[in-house]
Structure formats: C-alpha cells, structure tokens
C-alpha atoms as a PDB file:
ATOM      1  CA  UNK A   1      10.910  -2.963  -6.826  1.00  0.00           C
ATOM      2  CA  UNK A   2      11.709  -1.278  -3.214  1.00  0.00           C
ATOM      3  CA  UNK A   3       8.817  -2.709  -0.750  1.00  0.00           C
ATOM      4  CA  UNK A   4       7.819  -0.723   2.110  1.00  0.00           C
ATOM      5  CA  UNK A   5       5.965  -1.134   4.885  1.00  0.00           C
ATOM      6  CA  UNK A   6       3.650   1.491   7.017  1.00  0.00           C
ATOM      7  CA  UNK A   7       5.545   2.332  10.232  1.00  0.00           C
ATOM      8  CA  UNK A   8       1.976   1.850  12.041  1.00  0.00           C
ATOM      9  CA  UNK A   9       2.353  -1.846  10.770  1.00  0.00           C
ATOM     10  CA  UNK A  10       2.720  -4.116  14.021  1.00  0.00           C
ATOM     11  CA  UNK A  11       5.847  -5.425  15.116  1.00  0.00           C
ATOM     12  CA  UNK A  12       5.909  -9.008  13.494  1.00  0.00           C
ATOM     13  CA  UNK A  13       5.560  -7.353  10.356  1.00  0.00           C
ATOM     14  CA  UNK A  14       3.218  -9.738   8.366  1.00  0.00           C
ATOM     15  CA  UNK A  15      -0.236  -8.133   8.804  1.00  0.00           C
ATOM     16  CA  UNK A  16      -0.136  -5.490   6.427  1.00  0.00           C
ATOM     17  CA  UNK A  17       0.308  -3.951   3.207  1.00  0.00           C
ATOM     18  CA  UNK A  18       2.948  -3.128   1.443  1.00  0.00           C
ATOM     19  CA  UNK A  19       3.559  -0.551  -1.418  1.00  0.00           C
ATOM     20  CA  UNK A  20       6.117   0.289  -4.049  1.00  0.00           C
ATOM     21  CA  UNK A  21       6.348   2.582  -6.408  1.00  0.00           C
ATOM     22  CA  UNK A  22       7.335   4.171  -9.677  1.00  0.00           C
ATOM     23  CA  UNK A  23       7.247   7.192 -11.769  1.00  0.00           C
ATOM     24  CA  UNK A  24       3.346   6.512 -12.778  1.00  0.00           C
ATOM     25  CA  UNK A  25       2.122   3.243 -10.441  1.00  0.00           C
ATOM     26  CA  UNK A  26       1.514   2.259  -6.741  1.00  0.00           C
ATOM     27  CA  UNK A  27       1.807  -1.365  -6.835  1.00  0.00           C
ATOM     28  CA  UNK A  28       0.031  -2.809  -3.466  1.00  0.00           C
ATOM     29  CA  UNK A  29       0.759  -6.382  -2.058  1.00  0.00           C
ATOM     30  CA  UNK A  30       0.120  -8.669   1.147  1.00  0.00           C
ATOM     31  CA  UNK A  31       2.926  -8.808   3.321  1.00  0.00           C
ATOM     32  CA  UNK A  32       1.426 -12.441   4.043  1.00  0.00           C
ATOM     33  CA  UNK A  33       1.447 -13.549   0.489  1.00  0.00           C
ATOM     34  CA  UNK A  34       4.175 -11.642  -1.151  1.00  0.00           C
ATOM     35  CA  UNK A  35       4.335 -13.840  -4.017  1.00  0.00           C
ATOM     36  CA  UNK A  36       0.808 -13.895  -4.995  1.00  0.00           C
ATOM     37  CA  UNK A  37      -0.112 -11.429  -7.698  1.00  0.00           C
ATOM     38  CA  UNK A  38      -0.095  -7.629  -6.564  1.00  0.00           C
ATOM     39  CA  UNK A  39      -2.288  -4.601  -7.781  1.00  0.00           C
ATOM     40  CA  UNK A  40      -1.310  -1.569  -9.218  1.00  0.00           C
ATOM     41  CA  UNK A  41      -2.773   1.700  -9.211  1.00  0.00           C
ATOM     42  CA  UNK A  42      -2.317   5.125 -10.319  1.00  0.00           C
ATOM     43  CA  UNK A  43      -0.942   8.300  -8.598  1.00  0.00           C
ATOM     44  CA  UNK A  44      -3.360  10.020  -8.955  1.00  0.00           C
ATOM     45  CA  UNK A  45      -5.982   7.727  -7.421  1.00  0.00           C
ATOM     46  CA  UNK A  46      -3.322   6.379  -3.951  1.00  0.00           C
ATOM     47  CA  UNK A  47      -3.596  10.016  -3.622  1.00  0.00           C
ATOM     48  CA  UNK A  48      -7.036  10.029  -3.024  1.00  0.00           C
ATOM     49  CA  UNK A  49      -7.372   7.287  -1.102  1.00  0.00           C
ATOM     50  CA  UNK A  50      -4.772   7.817   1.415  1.00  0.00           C
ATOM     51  CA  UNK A  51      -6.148  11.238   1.907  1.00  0.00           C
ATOM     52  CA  UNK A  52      -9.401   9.723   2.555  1.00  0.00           C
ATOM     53  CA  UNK A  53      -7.966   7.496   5.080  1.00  0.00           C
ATOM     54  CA  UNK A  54      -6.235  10.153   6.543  1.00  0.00           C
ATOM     55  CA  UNK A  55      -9.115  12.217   6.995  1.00  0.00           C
ATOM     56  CA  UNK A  56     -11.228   9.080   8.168  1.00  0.00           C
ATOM     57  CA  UNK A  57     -13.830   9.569   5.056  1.00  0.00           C
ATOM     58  CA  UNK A  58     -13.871   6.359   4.075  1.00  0.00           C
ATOM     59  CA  UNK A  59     -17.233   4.019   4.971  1.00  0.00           C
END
C-alpha cells in the first residue's frame, strides 16, 4: 500500500494521519504508530466525511 500524508500535516511529519487506498477501501493509520493495526473504510463513507470536514459540519 502507497501511504500519504495531508500536505496541511506539520513539518516533522508524525502528527497525523495517513491514508491509502484501493479500488473499494480507505485504509486510515497513525503516522505515530504505523505498525499498529489500521482502519478501513469505504468510499463511499471518506467521501462524506471529508466533505464534512471540508465544509466544517462536523461537531
């Protein structure tokens, strides 16, 4: 899996998320921990919920 980064992350790099992806899944993972366990998600639903952040809707 390809790992990215958000270019907003700060410079050191290792307070942040990072996010690969396939044809169907967004696979999410501390850039801390990157060999602890990750979660996965769907398209469908990242979609969402970067829109949301995007548009500041979340709580």
């Amino acid at each position: 899996m390809k790992w990215v980064k958000s270019s907003f992350s700060e410079a050191s790099g290792n307070n942040c998320v990072e996010i690969a992806q396939n044809k169907h899944l967004i696979a999410i993972r501390d850039s801390k921990n990157p060999k602890l366990p990750w979660a996965t998600v769907g398209r469908a639903a990242w979609s969402r919920f970067a829109h949301a952040v995007a548009e500041e809707r979340l709580p």
